[in-house]
N, C-alpha and C. Protein backbone atom coordinates (compact mmCIF):
# COMPACT_ATOMS: atom_id res chain seq x y z
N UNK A 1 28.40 -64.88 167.85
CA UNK A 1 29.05 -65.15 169.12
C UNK A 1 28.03 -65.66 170.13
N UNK A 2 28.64 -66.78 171.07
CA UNK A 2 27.54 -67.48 172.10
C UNK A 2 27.69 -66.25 173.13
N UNK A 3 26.67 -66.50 174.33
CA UNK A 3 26.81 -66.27 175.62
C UNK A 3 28.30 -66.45 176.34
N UNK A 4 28.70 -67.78 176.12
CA UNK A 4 29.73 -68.57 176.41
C UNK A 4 30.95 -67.30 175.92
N UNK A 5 30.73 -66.91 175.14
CA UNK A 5 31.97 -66.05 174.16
C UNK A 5 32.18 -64.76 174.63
N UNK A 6 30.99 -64.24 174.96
CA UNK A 6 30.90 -63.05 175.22
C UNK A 6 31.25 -62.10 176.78
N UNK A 7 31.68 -62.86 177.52
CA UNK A 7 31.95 -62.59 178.98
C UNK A 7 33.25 -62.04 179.04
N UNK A 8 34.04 -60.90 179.50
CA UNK A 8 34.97 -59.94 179.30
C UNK A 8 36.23 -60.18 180.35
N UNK A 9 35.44 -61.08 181.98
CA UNK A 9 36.46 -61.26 182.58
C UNK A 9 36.33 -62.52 182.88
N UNK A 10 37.36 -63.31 183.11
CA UNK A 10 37.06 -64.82 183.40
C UNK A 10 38.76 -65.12 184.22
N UNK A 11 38.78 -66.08 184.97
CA UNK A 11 39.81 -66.90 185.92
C UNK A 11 40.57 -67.60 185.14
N UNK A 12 41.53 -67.77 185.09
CA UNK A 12 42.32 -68.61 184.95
C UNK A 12 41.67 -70.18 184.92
N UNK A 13 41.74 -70.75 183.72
CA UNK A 13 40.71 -71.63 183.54
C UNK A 13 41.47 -72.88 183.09
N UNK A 14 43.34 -72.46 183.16
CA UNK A 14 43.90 -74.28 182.50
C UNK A 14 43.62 -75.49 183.19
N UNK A 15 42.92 -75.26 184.71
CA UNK A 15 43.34 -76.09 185.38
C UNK A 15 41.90 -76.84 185.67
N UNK A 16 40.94 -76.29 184.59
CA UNK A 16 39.36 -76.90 184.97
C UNK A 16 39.13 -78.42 185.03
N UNK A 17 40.08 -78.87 183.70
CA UNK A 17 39.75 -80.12 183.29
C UNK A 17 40.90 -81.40 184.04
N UNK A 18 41.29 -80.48 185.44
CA UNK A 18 42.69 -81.43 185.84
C UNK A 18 41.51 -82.48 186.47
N UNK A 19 41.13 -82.40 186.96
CA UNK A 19 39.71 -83.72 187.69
C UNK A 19 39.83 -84.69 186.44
N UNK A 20 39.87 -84.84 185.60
CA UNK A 20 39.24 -85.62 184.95
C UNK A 20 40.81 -86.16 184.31
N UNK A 21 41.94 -86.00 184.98
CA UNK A 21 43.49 -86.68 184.32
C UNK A 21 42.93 -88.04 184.89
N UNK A 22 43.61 -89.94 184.29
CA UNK A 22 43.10 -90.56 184.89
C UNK A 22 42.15 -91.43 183.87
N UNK A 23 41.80 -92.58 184.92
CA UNK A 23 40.77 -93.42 184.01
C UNK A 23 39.22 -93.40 184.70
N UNK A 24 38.71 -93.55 183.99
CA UNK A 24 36.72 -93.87 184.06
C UNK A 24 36.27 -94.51 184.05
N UNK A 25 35.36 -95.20 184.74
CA UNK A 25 34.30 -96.09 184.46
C UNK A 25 32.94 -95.10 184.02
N UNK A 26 32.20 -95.76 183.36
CA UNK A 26 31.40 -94.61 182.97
C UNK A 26 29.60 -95.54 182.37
N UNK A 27 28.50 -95.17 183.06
CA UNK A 27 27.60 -95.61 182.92
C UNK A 27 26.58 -94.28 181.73
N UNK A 28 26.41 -94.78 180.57
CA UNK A 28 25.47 -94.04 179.56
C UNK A 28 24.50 -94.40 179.32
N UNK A 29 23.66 -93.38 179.35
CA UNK A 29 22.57 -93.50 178.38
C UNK A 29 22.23 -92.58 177.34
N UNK A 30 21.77 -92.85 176.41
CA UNK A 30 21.85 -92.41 175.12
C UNK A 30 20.67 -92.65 174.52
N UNK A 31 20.16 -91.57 173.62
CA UNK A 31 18.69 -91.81 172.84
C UNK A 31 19.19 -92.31 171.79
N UNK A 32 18.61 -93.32 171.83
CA UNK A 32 18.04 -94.43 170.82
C UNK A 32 18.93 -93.80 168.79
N UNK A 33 18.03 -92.98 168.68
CA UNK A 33 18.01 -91.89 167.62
C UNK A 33 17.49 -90.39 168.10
N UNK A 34 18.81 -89.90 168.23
CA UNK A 34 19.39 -88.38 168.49
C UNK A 34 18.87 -87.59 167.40
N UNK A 35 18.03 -88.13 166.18
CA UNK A 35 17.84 -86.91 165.59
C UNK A 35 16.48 -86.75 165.44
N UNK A 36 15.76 -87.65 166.29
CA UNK A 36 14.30 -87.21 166.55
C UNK A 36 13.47 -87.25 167.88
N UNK A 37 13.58 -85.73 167.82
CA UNK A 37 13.41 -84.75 169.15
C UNK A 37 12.33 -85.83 170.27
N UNK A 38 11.94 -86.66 169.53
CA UNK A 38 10.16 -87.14 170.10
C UNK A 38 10.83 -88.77 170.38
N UNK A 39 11.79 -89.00 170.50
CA UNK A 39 12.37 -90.08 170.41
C UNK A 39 12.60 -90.62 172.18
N UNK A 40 12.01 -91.27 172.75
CA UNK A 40 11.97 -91.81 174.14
C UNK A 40 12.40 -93.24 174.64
N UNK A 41 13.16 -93.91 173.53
CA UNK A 41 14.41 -95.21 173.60
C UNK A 41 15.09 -94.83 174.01
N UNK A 42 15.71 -95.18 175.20
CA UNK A 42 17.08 -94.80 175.87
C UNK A 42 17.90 -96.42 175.70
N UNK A 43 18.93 -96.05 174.87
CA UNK A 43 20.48 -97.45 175.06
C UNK A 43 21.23 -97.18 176.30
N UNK A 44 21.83 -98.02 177.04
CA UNK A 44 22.36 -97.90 177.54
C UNK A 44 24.09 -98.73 177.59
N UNK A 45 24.86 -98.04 177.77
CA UNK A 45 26.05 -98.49 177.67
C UNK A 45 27.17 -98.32 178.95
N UNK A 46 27.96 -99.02 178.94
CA UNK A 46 29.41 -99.23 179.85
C UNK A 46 30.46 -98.46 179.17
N UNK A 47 31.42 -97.67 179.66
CA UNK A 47 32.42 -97.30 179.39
C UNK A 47 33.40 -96.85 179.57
N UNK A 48 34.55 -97.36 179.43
CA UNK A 48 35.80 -96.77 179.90
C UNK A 48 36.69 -95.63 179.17
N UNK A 49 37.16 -94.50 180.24
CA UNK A 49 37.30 -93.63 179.28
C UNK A 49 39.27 -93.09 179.94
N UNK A 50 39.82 -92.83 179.12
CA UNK A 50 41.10 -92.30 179.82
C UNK A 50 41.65 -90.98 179.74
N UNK A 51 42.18 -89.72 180.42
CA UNK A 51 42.46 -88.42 179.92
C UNK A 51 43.74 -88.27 180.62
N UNK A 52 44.81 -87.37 179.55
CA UNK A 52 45.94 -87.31 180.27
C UNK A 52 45.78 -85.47 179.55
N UNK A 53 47.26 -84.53 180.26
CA UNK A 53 47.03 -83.44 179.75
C UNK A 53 48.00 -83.54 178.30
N UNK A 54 48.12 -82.16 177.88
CA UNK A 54 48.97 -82.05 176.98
C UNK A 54 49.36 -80.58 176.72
N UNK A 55 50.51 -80.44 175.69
CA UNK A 55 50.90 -78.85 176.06
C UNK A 55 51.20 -78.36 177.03
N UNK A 56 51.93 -79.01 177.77
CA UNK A 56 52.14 -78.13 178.86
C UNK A 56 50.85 -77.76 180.08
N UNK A 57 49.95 -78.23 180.15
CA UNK A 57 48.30 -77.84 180.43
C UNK A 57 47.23 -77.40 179.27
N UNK A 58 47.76 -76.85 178.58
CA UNK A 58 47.22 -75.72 177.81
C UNK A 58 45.99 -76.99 176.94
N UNK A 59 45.78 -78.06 177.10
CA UNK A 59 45.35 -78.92 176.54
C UNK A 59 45.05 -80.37 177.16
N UNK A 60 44.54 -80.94 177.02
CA UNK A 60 44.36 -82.53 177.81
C UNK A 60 43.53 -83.38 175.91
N UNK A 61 43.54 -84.61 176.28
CA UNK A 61 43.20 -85.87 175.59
C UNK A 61 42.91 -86.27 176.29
N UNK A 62 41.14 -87.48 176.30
CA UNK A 62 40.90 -88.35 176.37
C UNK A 62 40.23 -89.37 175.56
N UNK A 63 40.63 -90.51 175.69
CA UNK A 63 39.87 -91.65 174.69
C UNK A 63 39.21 -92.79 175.35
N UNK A 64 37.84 -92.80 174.75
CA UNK A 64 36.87 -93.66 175.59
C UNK A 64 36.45 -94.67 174.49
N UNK A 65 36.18 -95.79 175.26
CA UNK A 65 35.35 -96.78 174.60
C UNK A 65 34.51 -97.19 175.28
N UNK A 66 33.30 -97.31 174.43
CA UNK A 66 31.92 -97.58 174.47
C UNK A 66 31.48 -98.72 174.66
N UNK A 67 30.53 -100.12 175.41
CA UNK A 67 30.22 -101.14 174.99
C UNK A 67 28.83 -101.46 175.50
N UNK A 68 28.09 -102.52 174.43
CA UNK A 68 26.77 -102.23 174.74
C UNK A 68 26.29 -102.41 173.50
N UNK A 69 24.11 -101.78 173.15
CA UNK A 69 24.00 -102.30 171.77
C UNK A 69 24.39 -101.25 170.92
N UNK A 70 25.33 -99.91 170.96
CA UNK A 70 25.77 -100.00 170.07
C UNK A 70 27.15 -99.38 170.50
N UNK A 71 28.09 -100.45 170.37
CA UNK A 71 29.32 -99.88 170.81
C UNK A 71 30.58 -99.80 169.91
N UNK A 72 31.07 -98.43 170.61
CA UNK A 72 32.07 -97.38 169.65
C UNK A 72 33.15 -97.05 170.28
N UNK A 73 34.14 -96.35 169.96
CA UNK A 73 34.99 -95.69 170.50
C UNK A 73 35.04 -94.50 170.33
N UNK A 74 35.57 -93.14 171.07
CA UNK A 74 35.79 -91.77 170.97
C UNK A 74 36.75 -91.44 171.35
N UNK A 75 37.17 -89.83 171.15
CA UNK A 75 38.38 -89.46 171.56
C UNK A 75 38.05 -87.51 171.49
N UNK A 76 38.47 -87.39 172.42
CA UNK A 76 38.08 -85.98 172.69
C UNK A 76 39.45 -84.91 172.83
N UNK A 77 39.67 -84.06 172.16
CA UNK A 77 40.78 -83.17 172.55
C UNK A 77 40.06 -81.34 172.82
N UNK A 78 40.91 -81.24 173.79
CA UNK A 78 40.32 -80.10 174.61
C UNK A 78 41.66 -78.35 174.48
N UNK A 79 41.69 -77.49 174.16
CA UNK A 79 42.06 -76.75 174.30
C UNK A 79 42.16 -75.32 174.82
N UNK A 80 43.31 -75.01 175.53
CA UNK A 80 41.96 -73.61 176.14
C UNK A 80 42.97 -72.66 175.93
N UNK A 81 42.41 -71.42 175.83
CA UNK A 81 42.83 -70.42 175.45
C UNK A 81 42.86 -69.23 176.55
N UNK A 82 43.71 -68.84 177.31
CA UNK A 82 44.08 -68.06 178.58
C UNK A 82 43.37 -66.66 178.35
N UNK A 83 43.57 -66.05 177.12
CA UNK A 83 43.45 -64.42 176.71
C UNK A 83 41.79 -64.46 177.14
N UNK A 84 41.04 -65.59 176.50
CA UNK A 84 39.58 -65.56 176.46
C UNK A 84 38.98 -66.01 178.02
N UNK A 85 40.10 -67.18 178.60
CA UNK A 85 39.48 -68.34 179.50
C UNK A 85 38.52 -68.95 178.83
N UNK A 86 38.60 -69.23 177.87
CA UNK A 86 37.67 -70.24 177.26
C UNK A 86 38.43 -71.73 176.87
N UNK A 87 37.48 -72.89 176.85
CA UNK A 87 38.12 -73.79 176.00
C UNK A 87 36.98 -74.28 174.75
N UNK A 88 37.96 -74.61 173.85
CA UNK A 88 37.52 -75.33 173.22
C UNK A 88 37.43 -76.83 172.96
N UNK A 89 36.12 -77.78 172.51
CA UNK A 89 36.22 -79.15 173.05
C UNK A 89 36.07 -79.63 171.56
N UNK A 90 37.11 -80.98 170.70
CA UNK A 90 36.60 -81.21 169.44
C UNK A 90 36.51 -82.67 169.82
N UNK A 91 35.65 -83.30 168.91
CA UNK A 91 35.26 -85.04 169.55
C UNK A 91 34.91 -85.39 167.79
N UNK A 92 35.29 -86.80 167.84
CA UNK A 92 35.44 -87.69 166.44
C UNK A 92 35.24 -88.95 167.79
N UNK A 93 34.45 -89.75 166.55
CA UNK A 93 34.43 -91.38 167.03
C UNK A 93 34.70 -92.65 166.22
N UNK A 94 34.29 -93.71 166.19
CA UNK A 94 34.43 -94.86 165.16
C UNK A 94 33.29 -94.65 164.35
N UNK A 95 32.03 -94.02 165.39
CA UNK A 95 30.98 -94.10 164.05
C UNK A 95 30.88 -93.41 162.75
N UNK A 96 31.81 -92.44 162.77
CA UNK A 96 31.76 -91.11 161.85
C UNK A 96 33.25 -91.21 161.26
N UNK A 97 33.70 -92.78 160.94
CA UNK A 97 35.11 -92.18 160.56
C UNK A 97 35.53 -91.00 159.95
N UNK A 98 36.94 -90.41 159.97
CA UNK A 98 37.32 -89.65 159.17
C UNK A 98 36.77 -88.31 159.39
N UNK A 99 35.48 -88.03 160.56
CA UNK A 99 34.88 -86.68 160.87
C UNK A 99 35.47 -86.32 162.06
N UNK A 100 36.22 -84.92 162.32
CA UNK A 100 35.95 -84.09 163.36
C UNK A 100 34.67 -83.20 163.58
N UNK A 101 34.06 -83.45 164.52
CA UNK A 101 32.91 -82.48 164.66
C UNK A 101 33.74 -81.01 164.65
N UNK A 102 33.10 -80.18 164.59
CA UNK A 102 33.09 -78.47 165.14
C UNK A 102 33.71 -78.18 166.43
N UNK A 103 34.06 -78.12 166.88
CA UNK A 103 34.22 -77.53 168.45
C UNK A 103 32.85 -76.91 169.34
N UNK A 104 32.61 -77.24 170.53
CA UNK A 104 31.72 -76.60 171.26
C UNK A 104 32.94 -75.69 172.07
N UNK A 105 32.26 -74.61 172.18
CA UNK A 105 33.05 -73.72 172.87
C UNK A 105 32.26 -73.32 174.45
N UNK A 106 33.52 -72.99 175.44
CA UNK A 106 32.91 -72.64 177.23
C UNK A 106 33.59 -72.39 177.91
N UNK A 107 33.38 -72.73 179.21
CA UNK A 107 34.16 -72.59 180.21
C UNK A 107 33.37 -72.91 181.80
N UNK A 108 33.96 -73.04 182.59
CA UNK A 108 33.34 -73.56 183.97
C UNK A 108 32.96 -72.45 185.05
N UNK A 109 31.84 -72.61 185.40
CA UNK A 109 31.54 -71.33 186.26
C UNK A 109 30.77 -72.08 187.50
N UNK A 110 31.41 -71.70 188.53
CA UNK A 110 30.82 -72.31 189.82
C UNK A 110 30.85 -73.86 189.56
N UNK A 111 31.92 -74.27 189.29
CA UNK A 111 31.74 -76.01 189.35
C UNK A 111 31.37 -76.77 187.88
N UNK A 112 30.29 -75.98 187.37
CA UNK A 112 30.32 -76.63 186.14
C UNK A 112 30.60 -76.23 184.80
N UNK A 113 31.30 -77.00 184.08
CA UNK A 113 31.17 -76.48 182.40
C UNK A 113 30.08 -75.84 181.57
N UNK A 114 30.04 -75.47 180.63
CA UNK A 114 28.27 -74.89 179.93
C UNK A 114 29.74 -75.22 178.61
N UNK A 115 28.95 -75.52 177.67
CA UNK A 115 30.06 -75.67 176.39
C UNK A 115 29.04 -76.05 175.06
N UNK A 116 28.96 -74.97 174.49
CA UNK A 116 28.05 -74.84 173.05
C UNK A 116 28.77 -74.57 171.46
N UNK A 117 27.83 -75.11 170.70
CA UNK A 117 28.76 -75.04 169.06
C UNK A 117 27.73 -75.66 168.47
N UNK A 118 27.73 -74.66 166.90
CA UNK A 118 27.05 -75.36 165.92
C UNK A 118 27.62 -76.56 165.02
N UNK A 119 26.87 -77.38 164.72
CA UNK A 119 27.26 -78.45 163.91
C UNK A 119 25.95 -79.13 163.39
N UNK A 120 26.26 -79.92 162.38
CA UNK A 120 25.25 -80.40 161.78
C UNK A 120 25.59 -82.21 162.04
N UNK A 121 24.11 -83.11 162.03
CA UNK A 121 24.20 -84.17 161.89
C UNK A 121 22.96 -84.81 161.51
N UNK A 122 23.43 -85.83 159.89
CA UNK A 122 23.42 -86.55 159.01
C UNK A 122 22.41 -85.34 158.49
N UNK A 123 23.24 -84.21 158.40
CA UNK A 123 22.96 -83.25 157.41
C UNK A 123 22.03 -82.50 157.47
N UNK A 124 21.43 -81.96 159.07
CA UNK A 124 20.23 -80.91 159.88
C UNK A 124 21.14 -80.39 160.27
N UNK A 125 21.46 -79.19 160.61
CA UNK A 125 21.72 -78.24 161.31
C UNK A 125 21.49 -78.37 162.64
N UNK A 126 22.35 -77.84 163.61
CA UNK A 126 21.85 -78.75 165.17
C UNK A 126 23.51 -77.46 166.16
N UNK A 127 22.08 -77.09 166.93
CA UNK A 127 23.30 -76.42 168.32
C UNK A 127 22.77 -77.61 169.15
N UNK A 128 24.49 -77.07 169.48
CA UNK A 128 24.86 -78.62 170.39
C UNK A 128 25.38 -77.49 172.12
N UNK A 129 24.97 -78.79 172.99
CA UNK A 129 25.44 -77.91 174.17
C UNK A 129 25.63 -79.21 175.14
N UNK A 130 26.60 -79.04 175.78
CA UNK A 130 27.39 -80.01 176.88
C UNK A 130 27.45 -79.49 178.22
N UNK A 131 27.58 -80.08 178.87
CA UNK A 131 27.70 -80.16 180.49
C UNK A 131 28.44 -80.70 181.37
N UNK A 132 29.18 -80.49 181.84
CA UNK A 132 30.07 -81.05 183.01
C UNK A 132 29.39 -80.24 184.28
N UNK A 133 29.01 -81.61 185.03
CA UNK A 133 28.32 -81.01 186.64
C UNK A 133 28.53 -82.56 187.38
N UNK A 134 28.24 -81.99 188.55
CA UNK A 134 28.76 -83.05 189.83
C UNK A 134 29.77 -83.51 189.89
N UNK A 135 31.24 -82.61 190.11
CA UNK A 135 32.28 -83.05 190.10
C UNK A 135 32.94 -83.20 191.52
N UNK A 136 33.50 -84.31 191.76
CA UNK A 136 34.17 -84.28 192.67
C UNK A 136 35.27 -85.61 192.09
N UNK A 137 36.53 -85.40 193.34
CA UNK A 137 37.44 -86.42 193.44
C UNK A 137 37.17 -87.60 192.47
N UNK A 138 36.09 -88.42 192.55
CA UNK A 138 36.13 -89.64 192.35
C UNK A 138 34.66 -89.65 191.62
N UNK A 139 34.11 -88.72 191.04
CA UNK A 139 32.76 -88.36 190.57
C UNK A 139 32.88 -87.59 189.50
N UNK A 140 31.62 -87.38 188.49
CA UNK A 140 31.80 -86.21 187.52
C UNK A 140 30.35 -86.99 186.96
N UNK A 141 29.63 -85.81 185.58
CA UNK A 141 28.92 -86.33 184.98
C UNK A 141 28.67 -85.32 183.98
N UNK A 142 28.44 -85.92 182.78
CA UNK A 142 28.29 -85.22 181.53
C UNK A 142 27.12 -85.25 180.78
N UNK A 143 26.59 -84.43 180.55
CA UNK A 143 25.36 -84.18 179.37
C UNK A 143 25.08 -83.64 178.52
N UNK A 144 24.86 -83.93 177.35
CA UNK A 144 24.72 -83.35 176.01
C UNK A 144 23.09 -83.13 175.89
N UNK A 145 23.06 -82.17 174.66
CA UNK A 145 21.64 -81.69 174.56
C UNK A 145 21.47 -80.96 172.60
N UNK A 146 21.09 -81.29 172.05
CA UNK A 146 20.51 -80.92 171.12
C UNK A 146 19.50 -79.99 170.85
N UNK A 147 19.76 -78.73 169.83
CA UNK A 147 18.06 -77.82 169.62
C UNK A 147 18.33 -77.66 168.24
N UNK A 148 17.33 -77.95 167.78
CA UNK A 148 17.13 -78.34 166.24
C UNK A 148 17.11 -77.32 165.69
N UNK A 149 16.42 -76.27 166.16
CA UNK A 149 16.00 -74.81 165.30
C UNK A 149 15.83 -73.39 166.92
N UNK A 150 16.09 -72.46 165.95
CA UNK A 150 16.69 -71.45 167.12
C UNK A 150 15.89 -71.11 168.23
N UNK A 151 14.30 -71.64 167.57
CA UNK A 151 13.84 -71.47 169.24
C UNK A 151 13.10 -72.19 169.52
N UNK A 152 13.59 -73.48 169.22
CA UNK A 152 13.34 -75.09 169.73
C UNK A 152 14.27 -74.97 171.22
N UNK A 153 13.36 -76.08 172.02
CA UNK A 153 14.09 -76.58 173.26
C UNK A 153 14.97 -77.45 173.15
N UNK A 154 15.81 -76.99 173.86
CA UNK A 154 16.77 -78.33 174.34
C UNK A 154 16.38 -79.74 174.83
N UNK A 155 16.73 -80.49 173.95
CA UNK A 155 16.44 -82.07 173.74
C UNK A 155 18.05 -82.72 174.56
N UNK A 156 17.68 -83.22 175.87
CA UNK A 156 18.48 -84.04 176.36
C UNK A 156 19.14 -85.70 175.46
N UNK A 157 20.04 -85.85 174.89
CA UNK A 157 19.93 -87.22 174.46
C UNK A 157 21.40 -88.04 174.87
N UNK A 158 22.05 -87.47 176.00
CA UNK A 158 22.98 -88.44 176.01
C UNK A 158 23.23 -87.92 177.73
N UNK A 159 23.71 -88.89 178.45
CA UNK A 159 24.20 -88.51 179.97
C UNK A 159 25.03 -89.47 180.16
N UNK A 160 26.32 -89.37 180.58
CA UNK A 160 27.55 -90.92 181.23
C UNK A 160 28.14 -90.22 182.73
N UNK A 161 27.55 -91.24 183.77
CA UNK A 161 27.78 -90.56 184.93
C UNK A 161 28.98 -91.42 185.07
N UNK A 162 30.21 -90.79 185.92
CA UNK A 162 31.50 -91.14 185.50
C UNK A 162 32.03 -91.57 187.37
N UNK A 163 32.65 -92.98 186.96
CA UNK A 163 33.51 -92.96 188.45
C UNK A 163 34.53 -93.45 188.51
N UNK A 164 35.98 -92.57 189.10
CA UNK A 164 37.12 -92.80 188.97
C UNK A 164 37.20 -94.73 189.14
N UNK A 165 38.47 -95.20 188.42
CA UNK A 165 38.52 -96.36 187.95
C UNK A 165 40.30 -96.36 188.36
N UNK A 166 41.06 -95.15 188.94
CA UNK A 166 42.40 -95.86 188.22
C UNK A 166 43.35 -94.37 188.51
């Protein structure tokens, strides 16, 4: 069990991800190659991304596309669970047909998300941890982070600072 998991009382949490119903413009950068920690190429990409809810709240979708030198598409589905206040986040893209990642699991405290899960990629073992911070109206921004081994640091390799579009 994470940190994330382990917290006994939590808020009412369906309504974290309503900011982000709507379309994106979205500026990324991205390491080069994510699976080596020492890796200091940053790509950068354009992207538009769209999220509507689903379930009743209990859930939202969004699907983004990527463009740039290496451009993709994604699609993210989000679920949250009231008993815990947690959600869970699962993401698949074009590059990985046919893969759902794992879920990172969280929730938002004081403004921002914290959202962690194990998964492996191109076959290392890898905790993964996400970020939602600087949110407002017409603002937001996301960051991912990689730690290779359990008491390796967190390796920043992806950030898309996001501005309402729509």
């Amino acid at each position: 069990m994470t940190t994330t998991e382990t917290t006994t009382t939590h808020t009412d949490g369906r309504h974290d991800f309503d900011f982000w119903f709507g379309q994106w413009d979205g500026h990324t950068r991205r390491l080069a190659d994510v699976t080596d920690p020492d890796c200091t190429r940053w790509i950068e990409l354009k992207s538009v991304s769209r999220a509507w809810p689903v379930l009743g709240g209990l859930g939202n979708i969004d699907e983004n596309r990527y463009e740039g030198e290496k451009s993709f598409e994604g699609v993210t589905f989000r679920l949250y669970e009231p008993a815990t206040g947690l959600w869970r986040i699962w993401w698949a893209s074009s590059n990985f047909p046919g893969v759902l990642d794992p879920p990172v699991v969280g929730r938002f405290a004081d403004g921002t998300g914290t959202f962690e899960g194990d998964d492996s990629f191109h076959g290392r073992p890898v905790r993964v941890r996400f970020i939602w911070s600087d949110i407002t109206a017409d603002s937001a921004r996301w960051t991912q982070y990689f730690r290779w081994s359990e008491d390796g640091d967190w390796v920043r390799n992806w950030t898309t600072s996001f501005t309402r579009s729509g």
